[in-house]
C-alpha atoms as a PDB file:
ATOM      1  CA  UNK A   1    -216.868 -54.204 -21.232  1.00  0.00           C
ATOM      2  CA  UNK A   2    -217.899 -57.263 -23.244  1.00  0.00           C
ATOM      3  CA  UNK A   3    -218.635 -55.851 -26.584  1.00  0.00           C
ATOM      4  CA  UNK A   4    -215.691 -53.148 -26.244  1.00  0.00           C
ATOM      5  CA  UNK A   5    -212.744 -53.801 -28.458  1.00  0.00           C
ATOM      6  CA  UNK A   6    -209.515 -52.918 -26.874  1.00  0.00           C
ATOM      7  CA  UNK A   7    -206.142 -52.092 -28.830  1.00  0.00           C
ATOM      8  CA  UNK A   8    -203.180 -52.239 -27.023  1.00  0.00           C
ATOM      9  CA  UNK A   9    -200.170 -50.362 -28.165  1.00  0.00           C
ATOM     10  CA  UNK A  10    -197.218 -52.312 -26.807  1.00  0.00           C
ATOM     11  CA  UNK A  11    -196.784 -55.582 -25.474  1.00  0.00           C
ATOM     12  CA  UNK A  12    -194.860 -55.505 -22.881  1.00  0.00           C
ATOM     13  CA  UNK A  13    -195.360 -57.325 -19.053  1.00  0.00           C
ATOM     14  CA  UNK A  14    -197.802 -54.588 -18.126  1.00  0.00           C
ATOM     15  CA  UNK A  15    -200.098 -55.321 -21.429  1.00  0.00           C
ATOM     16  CA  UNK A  16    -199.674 -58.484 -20.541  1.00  0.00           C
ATOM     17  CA  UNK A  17    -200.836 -58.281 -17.706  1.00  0.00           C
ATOM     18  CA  UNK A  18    -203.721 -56.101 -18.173  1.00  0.00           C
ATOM     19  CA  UNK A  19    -204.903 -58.929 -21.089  1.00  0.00           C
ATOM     20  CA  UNK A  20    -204.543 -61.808 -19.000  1.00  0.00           C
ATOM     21  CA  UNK A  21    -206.899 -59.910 -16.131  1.00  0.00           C
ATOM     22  CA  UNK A  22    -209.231 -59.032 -18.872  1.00  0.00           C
ATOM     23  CA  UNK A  23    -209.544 -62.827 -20.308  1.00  0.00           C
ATOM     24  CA  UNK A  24    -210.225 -64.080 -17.086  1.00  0.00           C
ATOM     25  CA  UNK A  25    -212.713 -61.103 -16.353  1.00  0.00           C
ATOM     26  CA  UNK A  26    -214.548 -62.815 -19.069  1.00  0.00           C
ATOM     27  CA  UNK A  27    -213.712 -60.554 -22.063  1.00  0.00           C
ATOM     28  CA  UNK A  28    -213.297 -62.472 -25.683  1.00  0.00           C
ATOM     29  CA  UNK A  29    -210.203 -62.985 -27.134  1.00  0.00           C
ATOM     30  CA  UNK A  30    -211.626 -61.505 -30.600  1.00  0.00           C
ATOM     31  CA  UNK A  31    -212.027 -58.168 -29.097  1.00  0.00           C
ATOM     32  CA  UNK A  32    -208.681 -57.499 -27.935  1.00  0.00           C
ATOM     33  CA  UNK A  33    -205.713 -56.413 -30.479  1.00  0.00           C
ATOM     34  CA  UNK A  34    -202.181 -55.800 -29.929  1.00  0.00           C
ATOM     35  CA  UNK A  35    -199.477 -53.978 -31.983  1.00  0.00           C
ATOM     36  CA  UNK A  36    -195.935 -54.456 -31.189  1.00  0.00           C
ATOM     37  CA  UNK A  37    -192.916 -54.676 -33.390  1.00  0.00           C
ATOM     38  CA  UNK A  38    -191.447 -57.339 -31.116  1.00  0.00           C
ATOM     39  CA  UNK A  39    -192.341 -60.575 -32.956  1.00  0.00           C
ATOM     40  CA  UNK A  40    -191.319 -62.392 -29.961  1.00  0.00           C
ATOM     41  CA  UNK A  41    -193.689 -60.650 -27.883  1.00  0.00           C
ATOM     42  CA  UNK A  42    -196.622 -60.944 -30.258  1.00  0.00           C
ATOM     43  CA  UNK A  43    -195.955 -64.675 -31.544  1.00  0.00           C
ATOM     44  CA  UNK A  44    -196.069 -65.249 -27.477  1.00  0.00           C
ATOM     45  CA  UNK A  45    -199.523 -63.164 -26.699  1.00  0.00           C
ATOM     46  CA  UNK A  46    -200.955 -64.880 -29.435  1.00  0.00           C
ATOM     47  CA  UNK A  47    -199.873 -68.142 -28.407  1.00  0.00           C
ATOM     48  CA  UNK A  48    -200.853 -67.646 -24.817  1.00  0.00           C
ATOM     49  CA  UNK A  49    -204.168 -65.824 -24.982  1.00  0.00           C
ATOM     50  CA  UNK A  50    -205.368 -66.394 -28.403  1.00  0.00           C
ATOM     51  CA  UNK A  51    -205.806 -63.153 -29.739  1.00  0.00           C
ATOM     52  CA  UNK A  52    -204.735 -60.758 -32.921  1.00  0.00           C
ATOM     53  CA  UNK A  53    -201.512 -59.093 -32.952  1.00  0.00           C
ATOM     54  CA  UNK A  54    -200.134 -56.579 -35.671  1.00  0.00           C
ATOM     55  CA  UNK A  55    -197.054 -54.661 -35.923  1.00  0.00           C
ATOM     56  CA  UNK A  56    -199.171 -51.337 -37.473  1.00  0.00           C
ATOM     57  CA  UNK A  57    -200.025 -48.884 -33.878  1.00  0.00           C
ATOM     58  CA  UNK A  58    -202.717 -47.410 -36.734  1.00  0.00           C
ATOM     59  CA  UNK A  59    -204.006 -51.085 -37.750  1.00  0.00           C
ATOM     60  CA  UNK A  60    -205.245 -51.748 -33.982  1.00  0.00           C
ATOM     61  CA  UNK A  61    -206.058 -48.644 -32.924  1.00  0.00           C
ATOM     62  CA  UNK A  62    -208.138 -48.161 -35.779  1.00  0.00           C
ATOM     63  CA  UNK A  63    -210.225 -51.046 -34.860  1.00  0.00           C
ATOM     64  CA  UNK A  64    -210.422 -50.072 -30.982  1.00  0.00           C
ATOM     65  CA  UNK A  65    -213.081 -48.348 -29.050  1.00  0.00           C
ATOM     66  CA  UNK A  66    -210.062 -47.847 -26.191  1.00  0.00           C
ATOM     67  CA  UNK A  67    -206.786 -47.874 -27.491  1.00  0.00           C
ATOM     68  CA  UNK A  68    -203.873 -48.875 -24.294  1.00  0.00           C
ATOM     69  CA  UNK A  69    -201.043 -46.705 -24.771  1.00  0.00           C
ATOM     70  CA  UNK A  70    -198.402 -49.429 -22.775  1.00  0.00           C
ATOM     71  CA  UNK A  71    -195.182 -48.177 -24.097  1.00  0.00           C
ATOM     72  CA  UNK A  72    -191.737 -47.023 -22.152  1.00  0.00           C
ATOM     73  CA  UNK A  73    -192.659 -43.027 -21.423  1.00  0.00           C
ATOM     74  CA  UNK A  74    -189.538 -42.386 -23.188  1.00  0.00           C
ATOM     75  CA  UNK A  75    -191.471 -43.321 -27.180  1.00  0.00           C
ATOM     76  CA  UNK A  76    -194.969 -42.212 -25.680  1.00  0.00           C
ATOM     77  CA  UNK A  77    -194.324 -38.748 -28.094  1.00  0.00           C
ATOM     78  CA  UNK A  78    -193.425 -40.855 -31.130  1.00  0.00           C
ATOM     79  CA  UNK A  79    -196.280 -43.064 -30.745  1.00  0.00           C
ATOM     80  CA  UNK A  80    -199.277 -40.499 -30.175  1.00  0.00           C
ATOM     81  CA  UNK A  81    -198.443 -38.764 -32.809  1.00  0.00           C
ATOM     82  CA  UNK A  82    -198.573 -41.360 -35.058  1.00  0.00           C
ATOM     83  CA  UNK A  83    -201.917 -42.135 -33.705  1.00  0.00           C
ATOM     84  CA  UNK A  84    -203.011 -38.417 -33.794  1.00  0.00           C
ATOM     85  CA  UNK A  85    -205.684 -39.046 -36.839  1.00  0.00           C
ATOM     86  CA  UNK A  86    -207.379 -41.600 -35.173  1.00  0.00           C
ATOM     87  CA  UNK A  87    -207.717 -39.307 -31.880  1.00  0.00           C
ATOM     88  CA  UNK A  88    -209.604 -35.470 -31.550  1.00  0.00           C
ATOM     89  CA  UNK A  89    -212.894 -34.881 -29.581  1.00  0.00           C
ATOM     90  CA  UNK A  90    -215.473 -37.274 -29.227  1.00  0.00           C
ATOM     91  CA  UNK A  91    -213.737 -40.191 -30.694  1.00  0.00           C
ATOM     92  CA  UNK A  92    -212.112 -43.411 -29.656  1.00  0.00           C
ATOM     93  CA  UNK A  93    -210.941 -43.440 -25.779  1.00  0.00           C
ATOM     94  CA  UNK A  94    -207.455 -43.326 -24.790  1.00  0.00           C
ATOM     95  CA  UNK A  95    -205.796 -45.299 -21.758  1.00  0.00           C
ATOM     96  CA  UNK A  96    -201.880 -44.112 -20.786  1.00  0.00           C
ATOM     97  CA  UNK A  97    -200.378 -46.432 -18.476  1.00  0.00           C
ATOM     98  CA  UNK A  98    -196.803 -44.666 -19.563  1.00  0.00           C
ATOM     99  CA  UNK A  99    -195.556 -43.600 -15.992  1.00  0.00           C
ATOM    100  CA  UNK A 100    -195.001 -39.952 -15.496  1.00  0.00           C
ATOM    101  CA  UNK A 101    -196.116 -38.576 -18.652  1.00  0.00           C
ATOM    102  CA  UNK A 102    -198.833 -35.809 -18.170  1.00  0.00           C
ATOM    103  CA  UNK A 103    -202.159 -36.324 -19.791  1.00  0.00           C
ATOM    104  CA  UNK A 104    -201.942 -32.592 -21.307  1.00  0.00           C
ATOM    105  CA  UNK A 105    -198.803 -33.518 -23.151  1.00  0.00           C
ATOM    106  CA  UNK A 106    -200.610 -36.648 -24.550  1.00  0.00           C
ATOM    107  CA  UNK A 107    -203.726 -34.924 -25.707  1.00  0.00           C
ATOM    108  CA  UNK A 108    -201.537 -32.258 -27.056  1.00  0.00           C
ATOM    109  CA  UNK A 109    -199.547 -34.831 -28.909  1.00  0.00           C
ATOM    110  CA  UNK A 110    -202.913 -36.692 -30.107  1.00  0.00           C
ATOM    111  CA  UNK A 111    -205.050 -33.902 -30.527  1.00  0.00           C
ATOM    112  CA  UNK A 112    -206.604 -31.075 -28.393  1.00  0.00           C
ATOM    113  CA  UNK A 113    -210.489 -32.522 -27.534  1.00  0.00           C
ATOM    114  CA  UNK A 114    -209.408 -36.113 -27.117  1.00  0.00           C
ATOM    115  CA  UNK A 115    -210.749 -38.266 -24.557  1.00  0.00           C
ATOM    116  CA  UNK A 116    -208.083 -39.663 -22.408  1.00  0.00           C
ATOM    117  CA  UNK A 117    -207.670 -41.202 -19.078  1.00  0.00           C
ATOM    118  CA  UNK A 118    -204.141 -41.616 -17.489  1.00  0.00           C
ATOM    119  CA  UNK A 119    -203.372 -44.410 -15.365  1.00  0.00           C
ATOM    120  CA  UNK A 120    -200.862 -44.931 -12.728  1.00  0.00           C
ATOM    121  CA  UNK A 121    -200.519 -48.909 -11.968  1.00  0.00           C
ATOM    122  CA  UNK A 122    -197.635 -50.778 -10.251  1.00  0.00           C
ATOM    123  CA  UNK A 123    -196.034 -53.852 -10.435  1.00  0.00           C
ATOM    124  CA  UNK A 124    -198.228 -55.838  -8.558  1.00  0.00           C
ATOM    125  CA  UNK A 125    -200.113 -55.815 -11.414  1.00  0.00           C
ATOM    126  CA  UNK A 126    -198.590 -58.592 -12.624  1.00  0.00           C
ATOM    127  CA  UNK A 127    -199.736 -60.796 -10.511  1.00  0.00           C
ATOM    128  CA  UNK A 128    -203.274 -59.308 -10.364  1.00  0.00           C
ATOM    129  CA  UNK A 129    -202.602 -57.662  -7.028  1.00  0.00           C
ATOM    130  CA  UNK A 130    -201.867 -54.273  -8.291  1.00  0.00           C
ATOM    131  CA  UNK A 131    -202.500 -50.577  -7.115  1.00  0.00           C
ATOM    132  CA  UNK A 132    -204.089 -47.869  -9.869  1.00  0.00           C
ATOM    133  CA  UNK A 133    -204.341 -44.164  -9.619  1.00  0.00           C
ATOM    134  CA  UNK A 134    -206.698 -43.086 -12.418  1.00  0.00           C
ATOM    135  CA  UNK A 135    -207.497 -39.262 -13.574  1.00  0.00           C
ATOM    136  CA  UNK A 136    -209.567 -38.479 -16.783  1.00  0.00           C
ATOM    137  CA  UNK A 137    -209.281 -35.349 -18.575  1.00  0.00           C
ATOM    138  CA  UNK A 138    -212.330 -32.711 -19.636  1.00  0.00           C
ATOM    139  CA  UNK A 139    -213.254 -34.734 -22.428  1.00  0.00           C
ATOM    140  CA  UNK A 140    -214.006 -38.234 -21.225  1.00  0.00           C
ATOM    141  CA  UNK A 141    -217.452 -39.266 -21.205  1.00  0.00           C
ATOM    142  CA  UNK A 142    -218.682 -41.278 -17.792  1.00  0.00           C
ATOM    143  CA  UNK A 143    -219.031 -44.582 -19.782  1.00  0.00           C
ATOM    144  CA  UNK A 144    -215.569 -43.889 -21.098  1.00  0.00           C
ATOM    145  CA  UNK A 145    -214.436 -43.921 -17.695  1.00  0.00           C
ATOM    146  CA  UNK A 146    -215.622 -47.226 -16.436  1.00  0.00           C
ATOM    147  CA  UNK A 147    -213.831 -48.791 -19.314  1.00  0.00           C
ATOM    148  CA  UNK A 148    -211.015 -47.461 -18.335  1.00  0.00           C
ATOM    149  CA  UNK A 149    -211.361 -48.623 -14.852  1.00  0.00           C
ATOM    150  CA  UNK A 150    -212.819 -52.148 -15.844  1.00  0.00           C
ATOM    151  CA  UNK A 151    -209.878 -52.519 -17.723  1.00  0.00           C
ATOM    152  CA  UNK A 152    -207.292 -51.492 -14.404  1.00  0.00           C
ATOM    153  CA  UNK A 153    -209.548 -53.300 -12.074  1.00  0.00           C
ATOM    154  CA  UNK A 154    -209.031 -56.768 -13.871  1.00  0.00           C
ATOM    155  CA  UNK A 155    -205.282 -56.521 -12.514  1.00  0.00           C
ATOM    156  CA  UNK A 156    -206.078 -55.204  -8.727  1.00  0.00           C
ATOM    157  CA  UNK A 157    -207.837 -51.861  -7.264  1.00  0.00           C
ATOM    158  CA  UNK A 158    -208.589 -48.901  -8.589  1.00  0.00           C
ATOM    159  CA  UNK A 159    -208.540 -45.263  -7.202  1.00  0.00           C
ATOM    160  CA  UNK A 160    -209.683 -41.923  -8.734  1.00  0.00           C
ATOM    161  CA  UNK A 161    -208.084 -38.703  -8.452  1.00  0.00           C
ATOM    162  CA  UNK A 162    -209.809 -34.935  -9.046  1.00  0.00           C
ATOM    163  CA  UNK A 163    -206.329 -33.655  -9.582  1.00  0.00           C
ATOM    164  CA  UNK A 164    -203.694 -34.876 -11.625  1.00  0.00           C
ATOM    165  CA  UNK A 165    -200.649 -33.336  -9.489  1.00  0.00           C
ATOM    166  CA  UNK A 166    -202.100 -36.147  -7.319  1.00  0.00           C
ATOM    167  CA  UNK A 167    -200.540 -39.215  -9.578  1.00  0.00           C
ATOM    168  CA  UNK A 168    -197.248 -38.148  -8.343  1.00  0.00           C
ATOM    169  CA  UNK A 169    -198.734 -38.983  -4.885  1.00  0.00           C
ATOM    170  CA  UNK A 170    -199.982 -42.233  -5.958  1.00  0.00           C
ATOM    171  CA  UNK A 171    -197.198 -42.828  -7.544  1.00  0.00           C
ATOM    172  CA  UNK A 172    -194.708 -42.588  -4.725  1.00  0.00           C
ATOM    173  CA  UNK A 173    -196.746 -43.942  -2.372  1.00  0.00           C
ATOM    174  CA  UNK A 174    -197.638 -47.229  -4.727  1.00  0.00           C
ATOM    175  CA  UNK A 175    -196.068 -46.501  -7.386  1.00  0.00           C
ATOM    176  CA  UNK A 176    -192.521 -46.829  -5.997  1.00  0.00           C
ATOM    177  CA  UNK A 177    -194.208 -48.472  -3.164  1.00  0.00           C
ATOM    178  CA  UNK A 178    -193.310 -52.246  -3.876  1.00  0.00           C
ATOM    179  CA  UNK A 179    -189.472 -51.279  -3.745  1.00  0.00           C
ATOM    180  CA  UNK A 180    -190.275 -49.951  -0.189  1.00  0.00           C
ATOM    181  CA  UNK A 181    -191.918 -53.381   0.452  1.00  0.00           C
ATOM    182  CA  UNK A 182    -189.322 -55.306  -0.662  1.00  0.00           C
ATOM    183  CA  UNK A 183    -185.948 -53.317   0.862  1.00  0.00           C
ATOM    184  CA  UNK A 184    -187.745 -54.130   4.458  1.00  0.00           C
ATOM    185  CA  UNK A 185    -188.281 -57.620   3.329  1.00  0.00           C
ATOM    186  CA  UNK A 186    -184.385 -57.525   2.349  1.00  0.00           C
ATOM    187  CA  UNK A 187    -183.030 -56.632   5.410  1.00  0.00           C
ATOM    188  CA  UNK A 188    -185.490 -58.664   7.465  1.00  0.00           C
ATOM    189  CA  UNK A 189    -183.914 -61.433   5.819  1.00  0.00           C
ATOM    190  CA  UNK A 190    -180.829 -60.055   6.521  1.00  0.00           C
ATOM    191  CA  UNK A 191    -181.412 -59.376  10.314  1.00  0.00           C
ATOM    192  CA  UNK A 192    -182.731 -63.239  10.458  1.00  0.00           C
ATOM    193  CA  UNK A 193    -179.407 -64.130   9.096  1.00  0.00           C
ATOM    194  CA  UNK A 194    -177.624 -62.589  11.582  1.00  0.00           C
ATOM    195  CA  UNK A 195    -179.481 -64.209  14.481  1.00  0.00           C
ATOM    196  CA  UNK A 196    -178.513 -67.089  13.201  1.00  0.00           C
ATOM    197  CA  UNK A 197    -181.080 -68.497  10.488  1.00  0.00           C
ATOM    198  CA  UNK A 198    -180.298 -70.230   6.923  1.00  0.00           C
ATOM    199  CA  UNK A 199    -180.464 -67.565   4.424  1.00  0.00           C
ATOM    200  CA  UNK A 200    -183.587 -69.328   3.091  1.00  0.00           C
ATOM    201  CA  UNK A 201    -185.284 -69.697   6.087  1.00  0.00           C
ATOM    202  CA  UNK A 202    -184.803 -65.812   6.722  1.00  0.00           C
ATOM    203  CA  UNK A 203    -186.251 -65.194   3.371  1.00  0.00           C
ATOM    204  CA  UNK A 204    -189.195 -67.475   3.554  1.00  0.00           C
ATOM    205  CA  UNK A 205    -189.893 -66.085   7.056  1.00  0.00           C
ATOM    206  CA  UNK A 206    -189.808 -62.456   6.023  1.00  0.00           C
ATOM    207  CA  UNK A 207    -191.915 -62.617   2.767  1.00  0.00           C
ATOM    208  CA  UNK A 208    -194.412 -65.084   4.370  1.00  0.00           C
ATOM    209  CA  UNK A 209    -195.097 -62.531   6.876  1.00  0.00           C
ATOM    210  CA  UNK A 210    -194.996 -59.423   4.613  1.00  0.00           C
ATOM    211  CA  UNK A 211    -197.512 -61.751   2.934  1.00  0.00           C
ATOM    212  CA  UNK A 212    -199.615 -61.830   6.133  1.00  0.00           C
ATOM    213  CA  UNK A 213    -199.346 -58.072   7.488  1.00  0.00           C
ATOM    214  CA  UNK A 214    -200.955 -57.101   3.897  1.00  0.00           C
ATOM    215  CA  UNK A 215    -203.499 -59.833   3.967  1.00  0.00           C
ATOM    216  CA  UNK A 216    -204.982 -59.091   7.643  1.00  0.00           C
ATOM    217  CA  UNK A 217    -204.492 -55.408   7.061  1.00  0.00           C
ATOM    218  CA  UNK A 218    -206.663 -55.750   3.498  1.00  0.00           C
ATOM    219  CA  UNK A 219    -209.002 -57.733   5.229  1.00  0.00           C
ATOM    220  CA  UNK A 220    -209.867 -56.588   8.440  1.00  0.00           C
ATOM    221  CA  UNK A 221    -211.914 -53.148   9.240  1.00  0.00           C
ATOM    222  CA  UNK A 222    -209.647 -51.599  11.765  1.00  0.00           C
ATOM    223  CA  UNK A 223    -206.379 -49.605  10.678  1.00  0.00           C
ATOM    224  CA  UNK A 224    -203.209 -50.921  10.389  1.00  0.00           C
ATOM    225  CA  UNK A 225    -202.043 -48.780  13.558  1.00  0.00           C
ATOM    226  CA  UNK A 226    -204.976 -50.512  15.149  1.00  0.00           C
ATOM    227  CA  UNK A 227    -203.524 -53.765  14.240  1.00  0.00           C
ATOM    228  CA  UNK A 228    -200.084 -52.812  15.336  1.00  0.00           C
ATOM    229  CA  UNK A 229    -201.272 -52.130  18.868  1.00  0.00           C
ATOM    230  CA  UNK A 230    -202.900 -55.538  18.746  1.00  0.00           C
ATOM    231  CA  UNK A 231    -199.768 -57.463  18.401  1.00  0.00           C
ATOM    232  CA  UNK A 232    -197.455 -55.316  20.718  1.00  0.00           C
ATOM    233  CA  UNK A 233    -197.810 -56.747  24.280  1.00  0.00           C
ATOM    234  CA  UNK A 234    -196.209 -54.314  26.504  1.00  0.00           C
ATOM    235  CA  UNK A 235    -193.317 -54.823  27.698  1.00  0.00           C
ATOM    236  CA  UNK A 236    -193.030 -57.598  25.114  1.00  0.00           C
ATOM    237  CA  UNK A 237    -190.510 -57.758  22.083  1.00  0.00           C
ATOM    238  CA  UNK A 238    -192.378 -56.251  19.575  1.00  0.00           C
ATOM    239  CA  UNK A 239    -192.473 -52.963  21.917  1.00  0.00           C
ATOM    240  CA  UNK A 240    -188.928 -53.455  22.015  1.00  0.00           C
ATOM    241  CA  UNK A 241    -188.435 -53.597  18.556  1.00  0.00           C
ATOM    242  CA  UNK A 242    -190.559 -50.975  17.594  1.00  0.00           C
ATOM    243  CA  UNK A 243    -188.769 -48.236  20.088  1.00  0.00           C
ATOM    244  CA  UNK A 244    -185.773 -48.786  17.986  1.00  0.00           C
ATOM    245  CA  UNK A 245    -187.347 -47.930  14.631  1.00  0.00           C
ATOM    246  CA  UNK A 246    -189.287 -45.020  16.244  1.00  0.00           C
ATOM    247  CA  UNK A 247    -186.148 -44.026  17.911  1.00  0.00           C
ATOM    248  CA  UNK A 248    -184.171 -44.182  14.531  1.00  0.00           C
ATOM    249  CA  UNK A 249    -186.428 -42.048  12.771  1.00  0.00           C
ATOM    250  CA  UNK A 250    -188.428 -44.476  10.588  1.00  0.00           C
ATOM    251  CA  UNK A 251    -191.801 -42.667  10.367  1.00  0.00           C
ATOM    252  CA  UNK A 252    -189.233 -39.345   9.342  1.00  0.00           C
ATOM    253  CA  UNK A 253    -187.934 -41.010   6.739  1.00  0.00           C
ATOM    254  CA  UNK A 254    -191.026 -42.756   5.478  1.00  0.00           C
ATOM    255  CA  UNK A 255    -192.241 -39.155   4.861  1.00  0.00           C
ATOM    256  CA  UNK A 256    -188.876 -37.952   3.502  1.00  0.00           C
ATOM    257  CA  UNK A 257    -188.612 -40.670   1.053  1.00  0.00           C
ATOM    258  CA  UNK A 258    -191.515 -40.105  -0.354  1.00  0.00           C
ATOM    259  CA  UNK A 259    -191.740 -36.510  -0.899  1.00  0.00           C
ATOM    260  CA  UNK A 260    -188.610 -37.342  -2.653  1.00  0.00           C
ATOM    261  CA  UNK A 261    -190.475 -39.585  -5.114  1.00  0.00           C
ATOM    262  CA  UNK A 262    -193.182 -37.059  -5.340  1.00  0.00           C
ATOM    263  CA  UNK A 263    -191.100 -34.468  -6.476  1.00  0.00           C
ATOM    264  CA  UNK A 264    -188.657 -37.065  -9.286  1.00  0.00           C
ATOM    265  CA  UNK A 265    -192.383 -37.757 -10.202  1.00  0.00           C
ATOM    266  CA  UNK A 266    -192.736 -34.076 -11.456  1.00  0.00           C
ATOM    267  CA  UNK A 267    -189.222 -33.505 -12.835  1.00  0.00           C
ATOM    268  CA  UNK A 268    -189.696 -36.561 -15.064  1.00  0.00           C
ATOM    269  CA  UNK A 269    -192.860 -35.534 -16.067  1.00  0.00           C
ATOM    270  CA  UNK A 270    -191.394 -32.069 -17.235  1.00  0.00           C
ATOM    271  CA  UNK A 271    -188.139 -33.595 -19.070  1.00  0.00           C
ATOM    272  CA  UNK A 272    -191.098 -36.388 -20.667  1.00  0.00           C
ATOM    273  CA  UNK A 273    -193.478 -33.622 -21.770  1.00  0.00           C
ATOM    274  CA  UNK A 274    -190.869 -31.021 -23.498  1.00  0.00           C
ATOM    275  CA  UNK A 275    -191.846 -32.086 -27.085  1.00  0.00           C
END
């Protein structure tokens, strides 16, 4: 990863992100490259991290051994092929964190042969706590693909699929996962509201223990159902509480909810890939 030079095509929070993982991972400044044509976002990445920006996609990718393809999915077309001379087998790698495009639309938009690996990170990445579904295509060599992940891992874990159709998985498990995360912390804050808390005590309360359910549950070696049965005494109130979410259907809708997302996941991905 060290002497890799890294273009990133957009800089947007997720760029950001990924570049501010990567500088403190220990990679130099000089060999990372931006092109936006935001000059608010590049006077800002230049100013924060110290490195190059341009407003040419074919100036940095040029000059990249993995080029970041970090736009909205909606300009992903526009941008690839603009980028499609610089792409085609056995050349420079490319990295799609674009949600729900498909990486055959993107090599067939850059160039049949290319080596490209599709990532699906979340928000959490961020703050360096994220959650990455990765799948290469035919073409990517094995040292192509631990760039790739080097690059997702300085922002959180990584996780590689054998099938693509398996992104949409990832993705509505933690891709649209966080949401999930924070409508329960929502209405724990409202429910401590209605037993009488401040609303900022509620909020602190809920979050700091969201906090802690993830942090015990990353840490420890047993399951989280393990970890459930640890802290509901029977007869207790946790049992109590918990036979009124069972009894209301919650592990129902869990799987409803995200077969939902699974299949948006593939609709978008057919409405992004018609050009």
């Amino acid at each position: 990863m060290q002497d890799l030079t890294i273009g990133f095509i957009g800089g947007g929070n997720m760029a950001r992100s990924l570049i501010g993982g990567l500088i403190a991972d220990g990679v130099a400044a000089e060999n990372i490259m931006v092109a936006d044509p935001d000059e608010g976002h590049c006077r800002a990445l230049t100013a924060e991290f110290g490195i190059a920006t341009r407003h040419d996609n074919a100036a940095v990718a040029s000059t990249a051994d993995v080029v970041v393809l970090a736009v909205k999915p909606q300009l992903l077309h526009e941008v690839a092929t603009g980028l499609a001379e610089l792409a085609g087998p056995g050349n420079r790698l490319f990295l799609s964190v674009a949600a729900g495009v498909r990486a055959a639309d993107i090599e067939r938009w850059l160039g049949e042969g290319t080596p490209l690996v599709r990532a699906m990170p979340n928000t959490p990445a961020l703050v360096q706590s994220g959650a990455t579904g990765l799948f290469g295509n035919a073409n990517t060599t094995e040292q192509q693909r631990e760039a790739a992940e080097a690059i997702l891992r300085a922002v959180g874990l990584t996780l590689w699929v054998d099938e693509e159709a398996k992104l949409d998985a990832i993705t509505a498990i933690s891709g649209s996962g966080p949401a999930y995360f924070f409508a329960f912390m929502e209405a724990l804050e409202g429910a401590g509201e209605k037993l009488g808390l401040e609303r900022e005590q509620a909020r602190l309360l809920a979050v700091q223990t969201a906090f802690g359910a993830a942090k015990m549950a990353l840490e420890s070696p047993d399951e989280p159902g393990t970890l459930r049965e640890r802290v509901t005494s029977p007869g207790g109130t946790t049992e109590r509480a918990l036979e009124v979410l069972e009894a209301g259907g919650m592990r129902d809708l869990v799987n409803d909810a995200t077969a939902a997302a699974r299949e948006r996941a593939g609709e978008l991905a057919d409405l992004l890939g018609e050009n």
